[in-house]
PDB file of N, CA and C in Angstrom:
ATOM      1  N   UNK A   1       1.374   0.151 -15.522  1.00  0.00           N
ATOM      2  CA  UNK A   1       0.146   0.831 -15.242  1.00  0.00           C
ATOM      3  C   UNK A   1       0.275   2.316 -15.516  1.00  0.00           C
ATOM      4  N   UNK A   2       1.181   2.700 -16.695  1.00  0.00           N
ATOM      5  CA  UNK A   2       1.378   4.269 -17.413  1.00  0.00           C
ATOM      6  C   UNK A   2       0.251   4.822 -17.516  1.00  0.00           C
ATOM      7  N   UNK A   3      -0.572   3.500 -18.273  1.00  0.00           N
ATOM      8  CA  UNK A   3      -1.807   4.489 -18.698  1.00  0.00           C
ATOM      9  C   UNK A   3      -1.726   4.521 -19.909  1.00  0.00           C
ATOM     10  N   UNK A   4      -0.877   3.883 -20.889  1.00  0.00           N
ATOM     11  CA  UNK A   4      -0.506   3.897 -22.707  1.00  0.00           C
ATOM     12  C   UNK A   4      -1.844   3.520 -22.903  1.00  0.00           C
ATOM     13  N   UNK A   5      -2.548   4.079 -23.203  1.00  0.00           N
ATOM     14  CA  UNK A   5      -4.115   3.724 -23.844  1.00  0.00           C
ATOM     15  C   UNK A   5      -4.920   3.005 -23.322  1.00  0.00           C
ATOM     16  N   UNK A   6      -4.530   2.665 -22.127  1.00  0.00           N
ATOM     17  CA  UNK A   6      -6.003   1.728 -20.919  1.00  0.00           C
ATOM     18  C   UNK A   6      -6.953   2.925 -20.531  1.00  0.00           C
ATOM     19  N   UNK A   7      -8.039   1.957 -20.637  1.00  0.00           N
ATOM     20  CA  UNK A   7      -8.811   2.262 -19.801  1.00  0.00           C
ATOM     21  C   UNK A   7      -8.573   2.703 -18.144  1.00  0.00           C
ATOM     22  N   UNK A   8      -9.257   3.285 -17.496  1.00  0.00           N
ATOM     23  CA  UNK A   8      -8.951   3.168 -16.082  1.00  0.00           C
ATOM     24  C   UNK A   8      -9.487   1.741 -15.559  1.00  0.00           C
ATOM     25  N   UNK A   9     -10.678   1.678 -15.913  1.00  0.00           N
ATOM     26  CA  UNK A   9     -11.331   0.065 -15.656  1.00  0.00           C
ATOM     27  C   UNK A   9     -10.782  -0.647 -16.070  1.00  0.00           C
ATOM     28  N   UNK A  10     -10.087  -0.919 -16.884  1.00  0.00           N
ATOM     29  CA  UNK A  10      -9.111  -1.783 -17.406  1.00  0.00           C
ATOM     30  C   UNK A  10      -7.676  -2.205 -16.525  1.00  0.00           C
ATOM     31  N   UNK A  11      -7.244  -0.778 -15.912  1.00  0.00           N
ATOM     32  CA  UNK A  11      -5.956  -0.709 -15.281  1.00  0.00           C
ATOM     33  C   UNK A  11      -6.295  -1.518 -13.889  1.00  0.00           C
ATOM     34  N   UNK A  12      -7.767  -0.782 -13.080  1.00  0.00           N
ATOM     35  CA  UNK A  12      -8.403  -1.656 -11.933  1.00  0.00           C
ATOM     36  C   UNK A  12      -8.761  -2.938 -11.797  1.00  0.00           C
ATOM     37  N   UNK A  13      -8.969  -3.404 -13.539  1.00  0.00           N
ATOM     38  CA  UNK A  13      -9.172  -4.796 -13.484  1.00  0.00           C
ATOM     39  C   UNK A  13      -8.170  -5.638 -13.222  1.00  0.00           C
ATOM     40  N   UNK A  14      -7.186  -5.503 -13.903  1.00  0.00           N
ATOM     41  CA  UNK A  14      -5.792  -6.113 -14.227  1.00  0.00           C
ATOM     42  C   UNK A  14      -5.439  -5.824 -12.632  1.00  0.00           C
ATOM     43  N   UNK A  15      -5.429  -4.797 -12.226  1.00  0.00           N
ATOM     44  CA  UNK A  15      -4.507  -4.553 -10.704  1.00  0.00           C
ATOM     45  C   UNK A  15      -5.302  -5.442  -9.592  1.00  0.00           C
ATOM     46  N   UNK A  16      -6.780  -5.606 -10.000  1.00  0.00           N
ATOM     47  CA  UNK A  16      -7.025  -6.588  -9.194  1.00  0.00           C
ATOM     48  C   UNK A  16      -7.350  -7.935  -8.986  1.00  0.00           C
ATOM     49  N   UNK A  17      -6.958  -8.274 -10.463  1.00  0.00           N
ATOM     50  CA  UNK A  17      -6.701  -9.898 -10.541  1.00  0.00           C
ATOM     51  C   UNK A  17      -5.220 -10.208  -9.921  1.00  0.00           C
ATOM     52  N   UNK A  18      -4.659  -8.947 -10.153  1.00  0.00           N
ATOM     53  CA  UNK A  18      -2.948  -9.382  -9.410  1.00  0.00           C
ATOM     54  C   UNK A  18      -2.872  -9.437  -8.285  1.00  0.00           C
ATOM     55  N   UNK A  19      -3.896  -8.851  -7.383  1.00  0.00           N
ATOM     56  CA  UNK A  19      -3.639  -8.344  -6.002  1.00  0.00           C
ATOM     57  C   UNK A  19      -4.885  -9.830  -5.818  1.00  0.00           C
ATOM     58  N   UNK A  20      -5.576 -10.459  -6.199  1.00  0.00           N
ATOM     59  CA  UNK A  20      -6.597 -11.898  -5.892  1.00  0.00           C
ATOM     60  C   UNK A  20      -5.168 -12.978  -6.514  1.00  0.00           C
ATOM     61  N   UNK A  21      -4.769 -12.689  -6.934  1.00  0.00           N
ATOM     62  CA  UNK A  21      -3.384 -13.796  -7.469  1.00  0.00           C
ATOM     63  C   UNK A  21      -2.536 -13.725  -5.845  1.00  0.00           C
ATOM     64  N   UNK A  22      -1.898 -12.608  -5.621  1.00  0.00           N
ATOM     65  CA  UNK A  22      -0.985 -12.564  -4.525  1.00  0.00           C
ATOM     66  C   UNK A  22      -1.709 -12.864  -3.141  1.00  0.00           C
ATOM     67  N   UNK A  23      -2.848 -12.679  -3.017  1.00  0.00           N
ATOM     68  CA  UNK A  23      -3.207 -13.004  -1.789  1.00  0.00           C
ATOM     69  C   UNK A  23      -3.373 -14.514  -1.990  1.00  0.00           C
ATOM     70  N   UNK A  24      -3.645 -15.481  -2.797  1.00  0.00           N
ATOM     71  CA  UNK A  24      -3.650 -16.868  -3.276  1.00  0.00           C
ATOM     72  C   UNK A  24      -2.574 -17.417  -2.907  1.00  0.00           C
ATOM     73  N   UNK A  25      -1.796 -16.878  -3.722  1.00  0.00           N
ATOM     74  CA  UNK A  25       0.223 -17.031  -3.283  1.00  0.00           C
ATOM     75  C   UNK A  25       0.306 -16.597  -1.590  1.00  0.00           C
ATOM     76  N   UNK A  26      -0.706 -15.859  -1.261  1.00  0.00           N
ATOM     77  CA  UNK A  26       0.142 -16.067   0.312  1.00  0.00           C
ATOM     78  C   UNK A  26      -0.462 -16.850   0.898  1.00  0.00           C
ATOM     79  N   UNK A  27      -1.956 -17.196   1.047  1.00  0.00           N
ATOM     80  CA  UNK A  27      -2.646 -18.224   1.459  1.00  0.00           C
ATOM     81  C   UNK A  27      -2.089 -19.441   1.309  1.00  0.00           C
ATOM     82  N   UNK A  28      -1.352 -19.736  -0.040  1.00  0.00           N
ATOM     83  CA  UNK A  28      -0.244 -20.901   0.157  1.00  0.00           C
ATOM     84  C   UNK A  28       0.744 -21.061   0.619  1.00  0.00           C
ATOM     85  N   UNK A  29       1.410 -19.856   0.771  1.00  0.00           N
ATOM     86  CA  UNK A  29       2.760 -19.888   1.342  1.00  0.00           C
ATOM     87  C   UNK A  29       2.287 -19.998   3.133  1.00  0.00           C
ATOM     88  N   UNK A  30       1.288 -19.686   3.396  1.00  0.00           N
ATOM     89  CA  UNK A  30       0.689 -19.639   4.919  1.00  0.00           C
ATOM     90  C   UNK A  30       0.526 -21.023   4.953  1.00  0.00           C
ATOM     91  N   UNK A  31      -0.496 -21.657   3.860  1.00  0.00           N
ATOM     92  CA  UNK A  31      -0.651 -23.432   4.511  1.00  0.00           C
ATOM     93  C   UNK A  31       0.762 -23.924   3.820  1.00  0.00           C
ATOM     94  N   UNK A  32       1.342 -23.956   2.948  1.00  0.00           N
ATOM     95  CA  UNK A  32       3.152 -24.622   3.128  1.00  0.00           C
ATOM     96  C   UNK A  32       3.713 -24.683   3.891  1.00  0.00           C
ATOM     97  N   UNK A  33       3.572 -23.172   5.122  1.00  0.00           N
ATOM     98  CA  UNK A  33       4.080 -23.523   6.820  1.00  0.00           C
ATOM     99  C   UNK A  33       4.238 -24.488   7.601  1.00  0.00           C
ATOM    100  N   UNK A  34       2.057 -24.476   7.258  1.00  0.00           N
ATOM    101  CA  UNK A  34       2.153 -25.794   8.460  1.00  0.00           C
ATOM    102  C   UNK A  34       1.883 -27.338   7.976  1.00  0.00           C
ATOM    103  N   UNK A  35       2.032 -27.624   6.634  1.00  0.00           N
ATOM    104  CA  UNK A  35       2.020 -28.889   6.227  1.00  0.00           C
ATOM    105  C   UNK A  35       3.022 -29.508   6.717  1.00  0.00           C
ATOM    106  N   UNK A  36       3.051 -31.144   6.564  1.00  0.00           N
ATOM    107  CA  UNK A  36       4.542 -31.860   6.715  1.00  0.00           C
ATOM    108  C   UNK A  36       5.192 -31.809   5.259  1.00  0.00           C
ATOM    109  N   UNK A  37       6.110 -30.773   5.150  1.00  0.00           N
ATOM    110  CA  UNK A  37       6.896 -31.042   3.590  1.00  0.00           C
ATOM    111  C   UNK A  37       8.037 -31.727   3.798  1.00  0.00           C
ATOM    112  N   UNK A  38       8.490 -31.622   4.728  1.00  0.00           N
ATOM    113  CA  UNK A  38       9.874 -32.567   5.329  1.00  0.00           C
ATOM    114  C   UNK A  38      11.053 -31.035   4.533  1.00  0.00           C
ATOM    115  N   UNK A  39      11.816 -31.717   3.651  1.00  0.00           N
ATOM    116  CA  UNK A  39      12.728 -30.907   2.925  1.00  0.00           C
ATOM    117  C   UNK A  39      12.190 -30.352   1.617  1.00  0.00           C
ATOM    118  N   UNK A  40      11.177 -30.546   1.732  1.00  0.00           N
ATOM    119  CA  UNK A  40      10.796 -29.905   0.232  1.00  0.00           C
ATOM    120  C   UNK A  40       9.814 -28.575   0.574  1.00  0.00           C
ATOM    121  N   UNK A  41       9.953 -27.588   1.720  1.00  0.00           N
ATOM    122  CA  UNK A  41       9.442 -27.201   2.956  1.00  0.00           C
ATOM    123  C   UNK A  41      10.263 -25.633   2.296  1.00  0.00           C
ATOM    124  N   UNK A  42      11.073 -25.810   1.895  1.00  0.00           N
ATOM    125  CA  UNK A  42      11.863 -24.239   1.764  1.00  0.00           C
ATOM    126  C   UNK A  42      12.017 -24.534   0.058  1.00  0.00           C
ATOM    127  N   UNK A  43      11.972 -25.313  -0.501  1.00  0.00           N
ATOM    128  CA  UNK A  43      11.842 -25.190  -2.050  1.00  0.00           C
ATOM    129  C   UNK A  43      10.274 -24.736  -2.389  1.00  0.00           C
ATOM    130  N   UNK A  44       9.604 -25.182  -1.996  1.00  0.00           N
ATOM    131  CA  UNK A  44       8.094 -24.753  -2.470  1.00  0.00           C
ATOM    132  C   UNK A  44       8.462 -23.303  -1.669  1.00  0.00           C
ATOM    133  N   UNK A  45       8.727 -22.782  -0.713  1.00  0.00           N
ATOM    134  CA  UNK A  45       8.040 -21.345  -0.445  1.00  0.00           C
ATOM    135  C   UNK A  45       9.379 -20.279  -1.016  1.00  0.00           C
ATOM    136  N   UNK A  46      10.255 -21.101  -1.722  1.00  0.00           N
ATOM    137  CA  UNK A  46      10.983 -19.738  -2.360  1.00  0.00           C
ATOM    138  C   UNK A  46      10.662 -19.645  -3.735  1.00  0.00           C
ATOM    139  N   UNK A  47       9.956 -21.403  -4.165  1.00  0.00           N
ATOM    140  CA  UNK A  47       9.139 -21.153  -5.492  1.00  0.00           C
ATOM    141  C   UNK A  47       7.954 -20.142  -5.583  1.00  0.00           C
ATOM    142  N   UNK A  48       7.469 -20.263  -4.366  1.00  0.00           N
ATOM    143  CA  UNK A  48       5.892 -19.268  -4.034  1.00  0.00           C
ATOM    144  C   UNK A  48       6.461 -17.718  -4.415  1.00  0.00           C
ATOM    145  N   UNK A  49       7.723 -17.197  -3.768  1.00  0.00           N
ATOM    146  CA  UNK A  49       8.318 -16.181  -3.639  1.00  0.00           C
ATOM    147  C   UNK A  49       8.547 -16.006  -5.263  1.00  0.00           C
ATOM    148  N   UNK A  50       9.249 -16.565  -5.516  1.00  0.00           N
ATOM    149  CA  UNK A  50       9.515 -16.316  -6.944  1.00  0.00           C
ATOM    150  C   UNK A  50       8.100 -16.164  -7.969  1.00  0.00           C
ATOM    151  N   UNK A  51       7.361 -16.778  -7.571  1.00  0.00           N
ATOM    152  CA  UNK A  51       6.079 -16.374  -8.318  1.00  0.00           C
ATOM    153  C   UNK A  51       5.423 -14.870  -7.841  1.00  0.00           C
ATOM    154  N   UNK A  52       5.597 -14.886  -6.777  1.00  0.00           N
ATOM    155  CA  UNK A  52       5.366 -13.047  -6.435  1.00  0.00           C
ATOM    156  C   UNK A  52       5.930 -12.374  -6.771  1.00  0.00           C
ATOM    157  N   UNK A  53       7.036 -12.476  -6.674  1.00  0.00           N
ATOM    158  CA  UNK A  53       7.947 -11.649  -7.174  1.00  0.00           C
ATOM    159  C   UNK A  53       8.145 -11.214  -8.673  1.00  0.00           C
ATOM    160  N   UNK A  54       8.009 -12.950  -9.547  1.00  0.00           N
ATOM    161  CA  UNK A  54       7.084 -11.934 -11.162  1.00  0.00           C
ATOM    162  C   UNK A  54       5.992 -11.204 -11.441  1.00  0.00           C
ATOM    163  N   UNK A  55       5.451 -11.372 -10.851  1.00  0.00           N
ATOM    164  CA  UNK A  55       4.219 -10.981 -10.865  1.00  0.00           C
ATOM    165  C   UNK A  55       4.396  -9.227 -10.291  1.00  0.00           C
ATOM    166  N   UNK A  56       4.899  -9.174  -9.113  1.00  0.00           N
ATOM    167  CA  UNK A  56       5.017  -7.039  -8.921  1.00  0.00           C
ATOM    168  C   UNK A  56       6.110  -7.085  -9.951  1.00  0.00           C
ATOM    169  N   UNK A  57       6.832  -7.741 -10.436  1.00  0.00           N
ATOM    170  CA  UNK A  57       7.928  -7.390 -11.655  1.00  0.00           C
ATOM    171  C   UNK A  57       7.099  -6.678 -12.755  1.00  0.00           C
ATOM    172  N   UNK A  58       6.461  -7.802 -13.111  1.00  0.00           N
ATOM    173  CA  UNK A  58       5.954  -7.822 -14.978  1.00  0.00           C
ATOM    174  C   UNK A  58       4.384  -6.968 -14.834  1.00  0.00           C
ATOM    175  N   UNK A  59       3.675  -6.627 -13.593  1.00  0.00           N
ATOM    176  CA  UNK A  59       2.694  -5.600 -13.617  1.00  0.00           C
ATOM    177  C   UNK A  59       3.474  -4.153 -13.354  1.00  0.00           C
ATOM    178  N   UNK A  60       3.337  -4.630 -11.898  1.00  0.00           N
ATOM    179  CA  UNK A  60       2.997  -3.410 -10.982  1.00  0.00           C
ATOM    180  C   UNK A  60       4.406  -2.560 -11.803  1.00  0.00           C
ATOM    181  N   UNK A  61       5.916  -3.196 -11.870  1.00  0.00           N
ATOM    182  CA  UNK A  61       6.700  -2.455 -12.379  1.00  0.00           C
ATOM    183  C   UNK A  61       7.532  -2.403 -13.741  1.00  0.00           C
ATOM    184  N   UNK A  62       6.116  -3.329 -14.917  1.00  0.00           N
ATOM    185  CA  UNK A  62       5.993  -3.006 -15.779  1.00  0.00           C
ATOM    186  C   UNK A  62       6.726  -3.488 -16.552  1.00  0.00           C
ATOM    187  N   UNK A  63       8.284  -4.712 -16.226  1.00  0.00           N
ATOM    188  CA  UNK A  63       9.063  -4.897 -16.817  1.00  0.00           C
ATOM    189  C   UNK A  63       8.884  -5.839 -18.192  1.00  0.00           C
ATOM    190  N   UNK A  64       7.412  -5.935 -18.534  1.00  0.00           N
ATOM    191  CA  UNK A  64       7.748  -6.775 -19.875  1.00  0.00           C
ATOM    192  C   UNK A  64       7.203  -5.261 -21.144  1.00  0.00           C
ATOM    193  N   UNK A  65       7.851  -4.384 -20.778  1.00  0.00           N
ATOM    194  CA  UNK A  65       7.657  -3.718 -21.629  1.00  0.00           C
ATOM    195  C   UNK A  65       8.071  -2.276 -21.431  1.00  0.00           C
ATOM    196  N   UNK A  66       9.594  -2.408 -20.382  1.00  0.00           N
ATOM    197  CA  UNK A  66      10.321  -1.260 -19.776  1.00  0.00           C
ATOM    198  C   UNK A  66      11.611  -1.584 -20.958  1.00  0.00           C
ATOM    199  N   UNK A  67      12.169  -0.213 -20.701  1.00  0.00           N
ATOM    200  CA  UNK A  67      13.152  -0.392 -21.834  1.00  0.00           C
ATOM    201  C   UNK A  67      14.248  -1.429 -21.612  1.00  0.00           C
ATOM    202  N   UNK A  68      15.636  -2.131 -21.846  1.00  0.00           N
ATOM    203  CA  UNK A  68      16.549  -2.940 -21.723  1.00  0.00           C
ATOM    204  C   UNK A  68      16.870  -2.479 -20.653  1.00  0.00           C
ATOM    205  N   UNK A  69      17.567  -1.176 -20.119  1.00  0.00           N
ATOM    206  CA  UNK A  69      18.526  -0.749 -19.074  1.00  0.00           C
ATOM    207  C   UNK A  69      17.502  -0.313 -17.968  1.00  0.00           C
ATOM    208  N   UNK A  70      16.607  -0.892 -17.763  1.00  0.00           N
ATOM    209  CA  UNK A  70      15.534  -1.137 -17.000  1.00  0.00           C
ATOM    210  C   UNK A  70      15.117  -2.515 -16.688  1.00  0.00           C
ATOM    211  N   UNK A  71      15.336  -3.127 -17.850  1.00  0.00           N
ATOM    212  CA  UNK A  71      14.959  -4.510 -17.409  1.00  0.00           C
ATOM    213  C   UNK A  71      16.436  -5.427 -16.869  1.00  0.00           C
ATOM    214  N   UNK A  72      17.579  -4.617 -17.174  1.00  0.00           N
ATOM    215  CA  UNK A  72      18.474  -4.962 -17.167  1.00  0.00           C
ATOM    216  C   UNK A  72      19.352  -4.930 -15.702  1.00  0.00           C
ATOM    217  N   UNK A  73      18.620  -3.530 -14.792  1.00  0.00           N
ATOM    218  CA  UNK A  73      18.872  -2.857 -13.686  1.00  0.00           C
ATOM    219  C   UNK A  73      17.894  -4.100 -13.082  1.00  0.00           C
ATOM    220  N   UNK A  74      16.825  -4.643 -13.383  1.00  0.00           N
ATOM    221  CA  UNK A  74      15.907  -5.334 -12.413  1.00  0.00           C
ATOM    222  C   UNK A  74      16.922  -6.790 -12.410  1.00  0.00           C
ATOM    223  N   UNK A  75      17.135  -7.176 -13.954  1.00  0.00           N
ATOM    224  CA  UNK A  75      18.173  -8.264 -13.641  1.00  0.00           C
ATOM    225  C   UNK A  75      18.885  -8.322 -12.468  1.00  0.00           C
ATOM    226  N   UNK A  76      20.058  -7.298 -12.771  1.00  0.00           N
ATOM    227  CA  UNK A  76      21.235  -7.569 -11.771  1.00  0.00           C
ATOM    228  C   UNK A  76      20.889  -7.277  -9.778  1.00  0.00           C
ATOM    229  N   UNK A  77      19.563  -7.173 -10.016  1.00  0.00           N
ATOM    230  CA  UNK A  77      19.208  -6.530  -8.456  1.00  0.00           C
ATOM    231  C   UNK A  77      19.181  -8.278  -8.004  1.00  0.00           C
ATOM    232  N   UNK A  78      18.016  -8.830  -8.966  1.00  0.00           N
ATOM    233  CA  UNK A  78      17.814  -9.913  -8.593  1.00  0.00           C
ATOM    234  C   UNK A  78      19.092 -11.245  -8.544  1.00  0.00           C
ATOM    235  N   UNK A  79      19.831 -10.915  -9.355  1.00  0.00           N
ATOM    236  CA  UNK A  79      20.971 -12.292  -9.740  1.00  0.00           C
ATOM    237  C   UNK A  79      22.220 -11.692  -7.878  1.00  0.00           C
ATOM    238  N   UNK A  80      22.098 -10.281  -7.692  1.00  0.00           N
ATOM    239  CA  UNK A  80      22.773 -10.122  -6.402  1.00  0.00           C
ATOM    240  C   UNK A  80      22.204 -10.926  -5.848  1.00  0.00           C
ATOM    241  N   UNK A  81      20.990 -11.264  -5.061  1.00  0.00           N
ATOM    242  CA  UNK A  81      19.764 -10.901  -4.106  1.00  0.00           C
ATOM    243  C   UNK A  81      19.884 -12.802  -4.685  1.00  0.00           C
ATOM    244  N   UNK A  82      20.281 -13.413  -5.609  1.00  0.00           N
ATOM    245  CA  UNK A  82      20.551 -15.173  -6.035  1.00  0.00           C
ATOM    246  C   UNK A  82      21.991 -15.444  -5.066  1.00  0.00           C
ATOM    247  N   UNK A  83      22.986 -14.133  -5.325  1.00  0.00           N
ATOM    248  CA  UNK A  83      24.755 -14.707  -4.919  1.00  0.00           C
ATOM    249  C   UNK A  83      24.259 -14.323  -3.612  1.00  0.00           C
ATOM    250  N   UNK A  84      24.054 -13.598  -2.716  1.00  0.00           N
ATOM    251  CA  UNK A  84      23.864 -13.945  -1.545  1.00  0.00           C
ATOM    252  C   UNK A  84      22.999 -14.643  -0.768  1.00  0.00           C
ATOM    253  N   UNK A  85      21.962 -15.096  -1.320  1.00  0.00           N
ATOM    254  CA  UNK A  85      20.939 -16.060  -0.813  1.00  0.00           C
ATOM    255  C   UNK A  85      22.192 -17.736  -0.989  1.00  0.00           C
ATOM    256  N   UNK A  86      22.712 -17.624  -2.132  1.00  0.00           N
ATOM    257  CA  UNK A  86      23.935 -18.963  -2.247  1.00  0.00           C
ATOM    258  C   UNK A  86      24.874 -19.088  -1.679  1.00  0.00           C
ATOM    259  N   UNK A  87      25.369 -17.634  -1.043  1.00  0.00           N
ATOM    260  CA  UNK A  87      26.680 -17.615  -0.195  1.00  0.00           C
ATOM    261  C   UNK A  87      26.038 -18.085   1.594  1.00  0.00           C
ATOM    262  N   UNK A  88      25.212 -17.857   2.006  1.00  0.00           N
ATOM    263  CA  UNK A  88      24.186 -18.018   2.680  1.00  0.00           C
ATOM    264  C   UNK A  88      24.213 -19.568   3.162  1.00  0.00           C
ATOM    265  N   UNK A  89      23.622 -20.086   2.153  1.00  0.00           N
ATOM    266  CA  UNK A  89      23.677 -21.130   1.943  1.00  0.00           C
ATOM    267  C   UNK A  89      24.961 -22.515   2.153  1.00  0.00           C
ATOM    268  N   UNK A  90      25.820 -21.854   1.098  1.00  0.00           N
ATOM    269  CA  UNK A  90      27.181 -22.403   1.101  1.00  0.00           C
ATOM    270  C   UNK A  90      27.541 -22.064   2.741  1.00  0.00           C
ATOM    271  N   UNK A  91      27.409 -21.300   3.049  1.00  0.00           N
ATOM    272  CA  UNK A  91      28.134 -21.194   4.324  1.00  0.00           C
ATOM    273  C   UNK A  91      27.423 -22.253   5.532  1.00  0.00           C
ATOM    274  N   UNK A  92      26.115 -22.162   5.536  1.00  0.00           N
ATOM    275  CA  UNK A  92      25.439 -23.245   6.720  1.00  0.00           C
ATOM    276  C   UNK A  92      26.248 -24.255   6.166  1.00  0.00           C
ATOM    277  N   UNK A  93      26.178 -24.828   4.785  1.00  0.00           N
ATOM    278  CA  UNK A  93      26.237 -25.873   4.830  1.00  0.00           C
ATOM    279  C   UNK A  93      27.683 -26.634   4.996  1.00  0.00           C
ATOM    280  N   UNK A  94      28.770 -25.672   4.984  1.00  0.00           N
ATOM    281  CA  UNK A  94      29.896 -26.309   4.840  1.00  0.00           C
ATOM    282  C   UNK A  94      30.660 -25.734   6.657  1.00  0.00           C
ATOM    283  N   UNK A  95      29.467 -25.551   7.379  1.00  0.00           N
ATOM    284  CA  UNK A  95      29.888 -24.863   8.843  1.00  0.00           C
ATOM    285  C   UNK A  95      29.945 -26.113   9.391  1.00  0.00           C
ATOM    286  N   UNK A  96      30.817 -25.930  10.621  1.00  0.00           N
ATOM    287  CA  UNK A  96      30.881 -27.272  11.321  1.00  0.00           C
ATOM    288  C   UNK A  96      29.944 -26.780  12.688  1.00  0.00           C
ATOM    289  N   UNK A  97      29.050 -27.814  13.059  1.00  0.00           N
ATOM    290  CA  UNK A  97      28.189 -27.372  14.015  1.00  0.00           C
ATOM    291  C   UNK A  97      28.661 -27.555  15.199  1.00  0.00           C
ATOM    292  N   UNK A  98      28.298 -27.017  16.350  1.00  0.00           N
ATOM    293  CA  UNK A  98      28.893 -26.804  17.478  1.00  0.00           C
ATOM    294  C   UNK A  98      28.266 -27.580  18.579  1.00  0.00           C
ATOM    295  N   UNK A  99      28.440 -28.143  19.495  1.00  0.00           N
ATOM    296  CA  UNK A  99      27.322 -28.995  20.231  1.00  0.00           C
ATOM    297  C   UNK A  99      26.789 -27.702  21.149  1.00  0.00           C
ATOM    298  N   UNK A 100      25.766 -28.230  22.156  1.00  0.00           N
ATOM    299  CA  UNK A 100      24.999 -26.823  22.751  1.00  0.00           C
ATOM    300  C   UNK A 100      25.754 -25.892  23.789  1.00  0.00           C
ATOM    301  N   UNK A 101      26.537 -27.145  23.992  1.00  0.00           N
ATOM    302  CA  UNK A 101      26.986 -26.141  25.379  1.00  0.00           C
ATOM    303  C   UNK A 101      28.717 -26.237  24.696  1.00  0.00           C
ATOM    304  N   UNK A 102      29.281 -24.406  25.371  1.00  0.00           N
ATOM    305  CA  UNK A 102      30.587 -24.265  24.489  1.00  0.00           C
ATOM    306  C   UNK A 102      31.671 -24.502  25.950  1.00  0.00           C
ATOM    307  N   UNK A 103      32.623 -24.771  25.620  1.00  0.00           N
ATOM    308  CA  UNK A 103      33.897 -24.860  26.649  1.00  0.00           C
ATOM    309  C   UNK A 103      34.002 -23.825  27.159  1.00  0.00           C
ATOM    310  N   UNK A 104      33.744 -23.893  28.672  1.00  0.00           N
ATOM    311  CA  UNK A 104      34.199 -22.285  28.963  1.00  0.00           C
ATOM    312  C   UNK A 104      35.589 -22.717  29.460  1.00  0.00           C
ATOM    313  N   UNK A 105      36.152 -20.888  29.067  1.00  0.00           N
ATOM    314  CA  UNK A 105      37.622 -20.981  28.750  1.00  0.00           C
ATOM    315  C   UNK A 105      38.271 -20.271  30.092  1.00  0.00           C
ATOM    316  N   UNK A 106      39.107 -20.870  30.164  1.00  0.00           N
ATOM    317  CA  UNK A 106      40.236 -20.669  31.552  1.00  0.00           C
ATOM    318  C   UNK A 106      40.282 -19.659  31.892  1.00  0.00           C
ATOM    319  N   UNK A 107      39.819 -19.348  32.650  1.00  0.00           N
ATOM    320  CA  UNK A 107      39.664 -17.580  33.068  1.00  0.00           C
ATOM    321  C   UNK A 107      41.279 -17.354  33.824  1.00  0.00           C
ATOM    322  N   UNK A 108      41.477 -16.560  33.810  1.00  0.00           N
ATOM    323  CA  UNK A 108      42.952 -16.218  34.086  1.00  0.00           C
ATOM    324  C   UNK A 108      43.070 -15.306  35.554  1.00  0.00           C
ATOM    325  N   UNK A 109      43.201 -15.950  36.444  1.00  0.00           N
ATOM    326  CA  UNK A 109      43.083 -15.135  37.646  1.00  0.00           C
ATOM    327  C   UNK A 109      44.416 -14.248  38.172  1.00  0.00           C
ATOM    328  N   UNK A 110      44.319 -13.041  38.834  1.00  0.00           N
ATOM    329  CA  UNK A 110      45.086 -12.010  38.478  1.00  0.00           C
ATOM    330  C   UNK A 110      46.089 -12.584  39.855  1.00  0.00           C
ATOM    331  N   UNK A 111      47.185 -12.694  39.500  1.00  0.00           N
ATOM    332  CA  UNK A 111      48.298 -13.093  40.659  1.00  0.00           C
ATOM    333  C   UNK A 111      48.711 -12.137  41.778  1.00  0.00           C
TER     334      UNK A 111
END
């Protein structure tokens, strides 16, 4: 939204089909909440995410037409922001769960 030869009405148009797009995307990500998805419940709303998330990418910050070491800086923000959402992950899943209540431990009374 530089301004390389738009219109201003042009720039308002575009900014507000994106901003009627994202409120769409959240209105879904709001009813994905409360549907029954069972496990398919956190794949649809990080797909939702990921669709927002191109979307302020490739407008609002312009990246289909920012230079390489710009588009390249947005890469590696996002592929971090992938290894810890996976480490995350890896970790619930390979944790051993604990039942609710923990052993309480021998308190050591002073002689």
């Amino acid at each position: 939204m530089s301004g390389r030869g738009e219109s201003a009405g042009r720039l308002w148009l575009r900014a507000g089909l994106v901003w009627l797009a994202l409120t769409g995307l959240l209105a879904a990500t709001i009813l994905g909440a409360y549907l029954p998805l069972g496990t398919w419940k956190l794949p649809v709303a990080l797909g939702i995410a990921g669709l927002k998330a191109g979307l302020v990418g490739l407008v609002f910050m312009e990246l289909a037409s920012a230079r390489a070491i710009t588009r390249f800086a947005a890469l590696s923000g996002f592929l971090f922001a992938a290894l810890l959402m996976a480490i995350v992950l890896l970790e619930e899943a390979t944790r051993s769960h604990l039942s609710d209540t923990f052993p309480v431990a021998a308190r050591a009374t002073p002689e």
